[in-house]
PDB file of N, CA and C in Angstrom:
ATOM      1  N   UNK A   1      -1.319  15.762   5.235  1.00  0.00           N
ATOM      2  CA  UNK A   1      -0.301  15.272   4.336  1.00  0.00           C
ATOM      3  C   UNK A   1      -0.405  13.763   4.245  1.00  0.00           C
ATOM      4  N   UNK A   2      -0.580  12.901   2.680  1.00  0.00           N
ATOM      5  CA  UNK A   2      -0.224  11.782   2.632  1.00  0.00           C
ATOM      6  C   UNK A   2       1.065  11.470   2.290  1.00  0.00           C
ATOM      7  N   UNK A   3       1.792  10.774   3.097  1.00  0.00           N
ATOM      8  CA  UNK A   3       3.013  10.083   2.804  1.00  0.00           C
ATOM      9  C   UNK A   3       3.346   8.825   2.240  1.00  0.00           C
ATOM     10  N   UNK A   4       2.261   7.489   2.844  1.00  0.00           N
ATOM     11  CA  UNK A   4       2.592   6.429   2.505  1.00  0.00           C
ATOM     12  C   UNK A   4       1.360   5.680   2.551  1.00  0.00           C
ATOM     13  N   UNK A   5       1.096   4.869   1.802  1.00  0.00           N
ATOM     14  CA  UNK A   5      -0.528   4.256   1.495  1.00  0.00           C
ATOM     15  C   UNK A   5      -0.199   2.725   1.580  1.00  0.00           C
ATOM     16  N   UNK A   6      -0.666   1.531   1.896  1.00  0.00           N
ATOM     17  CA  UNK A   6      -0.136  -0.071   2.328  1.00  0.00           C
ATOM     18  C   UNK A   6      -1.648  -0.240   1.450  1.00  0.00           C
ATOM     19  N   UNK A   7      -1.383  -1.160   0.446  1.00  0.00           N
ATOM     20  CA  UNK A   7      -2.522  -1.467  -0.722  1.00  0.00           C
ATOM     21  C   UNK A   7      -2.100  -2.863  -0.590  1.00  0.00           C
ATOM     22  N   UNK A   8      -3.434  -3.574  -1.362  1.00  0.00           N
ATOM     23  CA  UNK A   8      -2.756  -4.764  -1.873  1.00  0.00           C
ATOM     24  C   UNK A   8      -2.426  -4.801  -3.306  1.00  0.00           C
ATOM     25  N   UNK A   9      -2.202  -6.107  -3.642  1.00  0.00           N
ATOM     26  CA  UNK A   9      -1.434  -5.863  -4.939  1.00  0.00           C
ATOM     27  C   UNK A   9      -2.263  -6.181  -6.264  1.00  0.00           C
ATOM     28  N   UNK A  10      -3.659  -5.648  -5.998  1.00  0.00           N
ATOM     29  CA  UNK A  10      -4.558  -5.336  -7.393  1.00  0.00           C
ATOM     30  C   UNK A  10      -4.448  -4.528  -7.848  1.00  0.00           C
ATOM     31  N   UNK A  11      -4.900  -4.605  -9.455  1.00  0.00           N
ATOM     32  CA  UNK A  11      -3.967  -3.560 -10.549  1.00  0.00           C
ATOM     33  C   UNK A  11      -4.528  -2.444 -10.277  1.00  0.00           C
ATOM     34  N   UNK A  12      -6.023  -2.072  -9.768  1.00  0.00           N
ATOM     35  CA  UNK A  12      -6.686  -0.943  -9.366  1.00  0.00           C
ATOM     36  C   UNK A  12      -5.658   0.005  -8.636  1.00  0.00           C
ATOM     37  N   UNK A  13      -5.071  -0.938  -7.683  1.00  0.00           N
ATOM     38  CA  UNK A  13      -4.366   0.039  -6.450  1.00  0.00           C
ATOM     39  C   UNK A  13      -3.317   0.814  -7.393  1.00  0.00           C
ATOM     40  N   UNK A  14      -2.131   0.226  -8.357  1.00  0.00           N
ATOM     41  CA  UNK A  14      -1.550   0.601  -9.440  1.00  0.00           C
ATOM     42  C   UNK A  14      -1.793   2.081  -9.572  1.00  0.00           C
ATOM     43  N   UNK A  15      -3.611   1.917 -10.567  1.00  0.00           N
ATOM     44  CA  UNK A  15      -3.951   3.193 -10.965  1.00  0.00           C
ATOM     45  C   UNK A  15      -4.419   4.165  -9.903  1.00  0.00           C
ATOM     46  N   UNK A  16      -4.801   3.976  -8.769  1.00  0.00           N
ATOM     47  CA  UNK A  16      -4.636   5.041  -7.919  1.00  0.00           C
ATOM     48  C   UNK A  16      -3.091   5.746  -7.358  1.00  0.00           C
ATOM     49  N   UNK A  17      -2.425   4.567  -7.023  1.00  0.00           N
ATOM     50  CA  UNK A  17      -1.537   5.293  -6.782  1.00  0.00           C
ATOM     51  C   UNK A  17      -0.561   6.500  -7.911  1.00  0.00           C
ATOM     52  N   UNK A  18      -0.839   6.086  -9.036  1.00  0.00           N
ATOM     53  CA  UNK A  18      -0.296   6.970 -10.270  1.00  0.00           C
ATOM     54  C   UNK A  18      -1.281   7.951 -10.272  1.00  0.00           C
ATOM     55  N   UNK A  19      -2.237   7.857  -9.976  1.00  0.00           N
ATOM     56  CA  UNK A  19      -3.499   9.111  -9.999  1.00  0.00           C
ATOM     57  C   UNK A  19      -3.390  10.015  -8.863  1.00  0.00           C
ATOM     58  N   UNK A  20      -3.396   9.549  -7.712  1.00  0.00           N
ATOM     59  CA  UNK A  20      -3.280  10.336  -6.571  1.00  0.00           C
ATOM     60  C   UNK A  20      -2.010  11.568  -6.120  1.00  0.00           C
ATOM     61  N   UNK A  21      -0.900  11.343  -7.126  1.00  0.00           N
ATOM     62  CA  UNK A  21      -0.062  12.483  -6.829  1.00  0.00           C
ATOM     63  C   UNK A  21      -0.792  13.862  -7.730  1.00  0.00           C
ATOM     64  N   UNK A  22      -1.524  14.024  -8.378  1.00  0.00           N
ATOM     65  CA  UNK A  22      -1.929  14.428  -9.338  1.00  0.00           C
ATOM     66  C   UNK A  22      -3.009  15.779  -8.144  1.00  0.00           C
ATOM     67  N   UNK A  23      -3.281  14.757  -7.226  1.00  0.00           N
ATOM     68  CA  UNK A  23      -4.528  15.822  -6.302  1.00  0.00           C
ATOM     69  C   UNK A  23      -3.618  15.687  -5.082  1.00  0.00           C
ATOM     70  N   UNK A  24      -2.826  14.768  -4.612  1.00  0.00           N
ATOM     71  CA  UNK A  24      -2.104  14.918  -3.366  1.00  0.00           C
ATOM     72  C   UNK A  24      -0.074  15.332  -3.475  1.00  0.00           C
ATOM     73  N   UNK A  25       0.273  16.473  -3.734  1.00  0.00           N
ATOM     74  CA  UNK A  25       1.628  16.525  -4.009  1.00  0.00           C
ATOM     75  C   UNK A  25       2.629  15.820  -2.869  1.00  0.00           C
ATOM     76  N   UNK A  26       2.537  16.093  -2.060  1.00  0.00           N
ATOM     77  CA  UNK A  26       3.211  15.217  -1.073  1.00  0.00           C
ATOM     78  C   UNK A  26       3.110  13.705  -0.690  1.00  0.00           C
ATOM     79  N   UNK A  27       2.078  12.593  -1.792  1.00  0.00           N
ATOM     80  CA  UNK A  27       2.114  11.475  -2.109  1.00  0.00           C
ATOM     81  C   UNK A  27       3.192  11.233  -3.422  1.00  0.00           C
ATOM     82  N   UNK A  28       4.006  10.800  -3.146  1.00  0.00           N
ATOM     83  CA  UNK A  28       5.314  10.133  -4.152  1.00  0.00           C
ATOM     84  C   UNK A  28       4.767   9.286  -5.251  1.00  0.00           C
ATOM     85  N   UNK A  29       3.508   8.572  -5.663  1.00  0.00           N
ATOM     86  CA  UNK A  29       3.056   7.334  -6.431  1.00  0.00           C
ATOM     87  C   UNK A  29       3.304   6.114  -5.971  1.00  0.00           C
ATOM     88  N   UNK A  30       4.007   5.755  -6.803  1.00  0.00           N
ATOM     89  CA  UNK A  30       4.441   4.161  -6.136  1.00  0.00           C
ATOM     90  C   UNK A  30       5.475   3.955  -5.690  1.00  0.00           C
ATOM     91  N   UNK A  31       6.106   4.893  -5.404  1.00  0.00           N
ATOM     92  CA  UNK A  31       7.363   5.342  -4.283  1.00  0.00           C
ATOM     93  C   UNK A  31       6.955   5.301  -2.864  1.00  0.00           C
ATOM     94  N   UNK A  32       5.515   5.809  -2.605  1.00  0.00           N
ATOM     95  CA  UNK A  32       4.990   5.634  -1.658  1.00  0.00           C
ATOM     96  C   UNK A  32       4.295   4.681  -1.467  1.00  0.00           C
ATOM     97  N   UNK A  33       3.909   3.713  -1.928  1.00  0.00           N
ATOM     98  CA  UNK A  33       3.031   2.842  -1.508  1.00  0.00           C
ATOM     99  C   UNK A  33       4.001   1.040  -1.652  1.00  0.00           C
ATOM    100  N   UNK A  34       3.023   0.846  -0.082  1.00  0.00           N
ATOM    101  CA  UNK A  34       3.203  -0.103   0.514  1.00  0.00           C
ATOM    102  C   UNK A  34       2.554  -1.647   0.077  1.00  0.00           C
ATOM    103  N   UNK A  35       3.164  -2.644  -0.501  1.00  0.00           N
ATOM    104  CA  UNK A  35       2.415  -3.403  -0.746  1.00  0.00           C
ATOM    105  C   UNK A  35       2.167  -4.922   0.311  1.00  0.00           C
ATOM    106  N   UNK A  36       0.957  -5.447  -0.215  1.00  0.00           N
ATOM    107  CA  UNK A  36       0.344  -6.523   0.967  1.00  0.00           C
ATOM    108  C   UNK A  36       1.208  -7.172   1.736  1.00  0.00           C
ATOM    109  N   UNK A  37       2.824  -7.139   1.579  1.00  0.00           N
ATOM    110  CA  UNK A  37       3.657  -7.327   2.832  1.00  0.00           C
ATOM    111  C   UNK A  37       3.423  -7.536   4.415  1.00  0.00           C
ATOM    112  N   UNK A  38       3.206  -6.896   4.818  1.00  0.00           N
ATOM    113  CA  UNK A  38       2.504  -6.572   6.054  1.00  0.00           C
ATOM    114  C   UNK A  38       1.356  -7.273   6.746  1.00  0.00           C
ATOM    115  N   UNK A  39       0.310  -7.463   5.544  1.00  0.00           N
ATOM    116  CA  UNK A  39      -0.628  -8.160   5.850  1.00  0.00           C
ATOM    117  C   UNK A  39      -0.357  -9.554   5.451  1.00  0.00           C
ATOM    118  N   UNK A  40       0.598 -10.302   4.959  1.00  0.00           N
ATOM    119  CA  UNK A  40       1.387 -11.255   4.816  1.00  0.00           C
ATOM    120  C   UNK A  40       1.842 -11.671   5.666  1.00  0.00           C
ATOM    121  N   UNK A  41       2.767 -11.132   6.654  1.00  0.00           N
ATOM    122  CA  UNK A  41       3.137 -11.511   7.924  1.00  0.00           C
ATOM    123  C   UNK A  41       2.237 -11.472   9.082  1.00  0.00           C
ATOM    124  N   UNK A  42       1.138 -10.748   8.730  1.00  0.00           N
ATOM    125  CA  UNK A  42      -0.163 -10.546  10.064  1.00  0.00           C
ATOM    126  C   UNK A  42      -0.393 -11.841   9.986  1.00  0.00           C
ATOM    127  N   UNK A  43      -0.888 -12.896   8.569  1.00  0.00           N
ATOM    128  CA  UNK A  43      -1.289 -13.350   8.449  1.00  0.00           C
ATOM    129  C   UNK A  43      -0.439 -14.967   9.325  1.00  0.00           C
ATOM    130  N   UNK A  44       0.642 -14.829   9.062  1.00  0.00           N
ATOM    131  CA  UNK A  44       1.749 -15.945   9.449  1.00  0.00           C
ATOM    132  C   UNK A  44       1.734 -16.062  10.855  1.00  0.00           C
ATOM    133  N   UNK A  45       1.729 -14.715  11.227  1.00  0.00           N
ATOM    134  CA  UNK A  45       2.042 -14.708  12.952  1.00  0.00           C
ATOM    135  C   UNK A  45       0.827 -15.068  13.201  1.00  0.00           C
ATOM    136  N   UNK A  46      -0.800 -15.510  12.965  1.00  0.00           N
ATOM    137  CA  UNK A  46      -1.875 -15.512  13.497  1.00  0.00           C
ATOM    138  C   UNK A  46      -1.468 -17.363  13.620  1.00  0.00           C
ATOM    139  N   UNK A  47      -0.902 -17.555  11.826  1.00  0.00           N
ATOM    140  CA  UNK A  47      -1.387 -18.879  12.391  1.00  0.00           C
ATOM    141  C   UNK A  47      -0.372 -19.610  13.240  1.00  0.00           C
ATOM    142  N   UNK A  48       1.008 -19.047  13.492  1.00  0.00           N
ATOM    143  CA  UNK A  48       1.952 -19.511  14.478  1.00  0.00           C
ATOM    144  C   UNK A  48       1.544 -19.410  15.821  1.00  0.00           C
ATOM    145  N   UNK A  49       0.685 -18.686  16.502  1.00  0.00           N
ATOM    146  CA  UNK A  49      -0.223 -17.963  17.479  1.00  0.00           C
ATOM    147  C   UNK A  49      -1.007 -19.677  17.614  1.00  0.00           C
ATOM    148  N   UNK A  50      -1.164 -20.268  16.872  1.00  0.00           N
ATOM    149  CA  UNK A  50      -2.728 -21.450  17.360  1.00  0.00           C
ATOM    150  C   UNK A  50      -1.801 -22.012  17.485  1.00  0.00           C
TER     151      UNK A  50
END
């Protein structure tokens, strides 16, 4: 089961995620997906870290 997918925010990712409920029913679209958030803050805490 896919539930939740963390993309970044290129328009590609967009069209997968609108494509992918289509072959995965238990993927929501862009209800489910996570955007570069995450890797936004990875990024902050690395450089607060030096």
């Amino acid at each position: 089961q896919l539930h939740t997918l963390c993309m970044d925010n290129a328009s590609n990712c967009d069209t997968t995620s609108d494509c992918l409920p289509d072959h995965i029913p238990t993927y929501r679209g862009t209800l489910s997906r996570t955007r570069c958030f995450s890797h936004t803050v990875n990024l902050i805490v690395k450089v607060g870290f030096r």
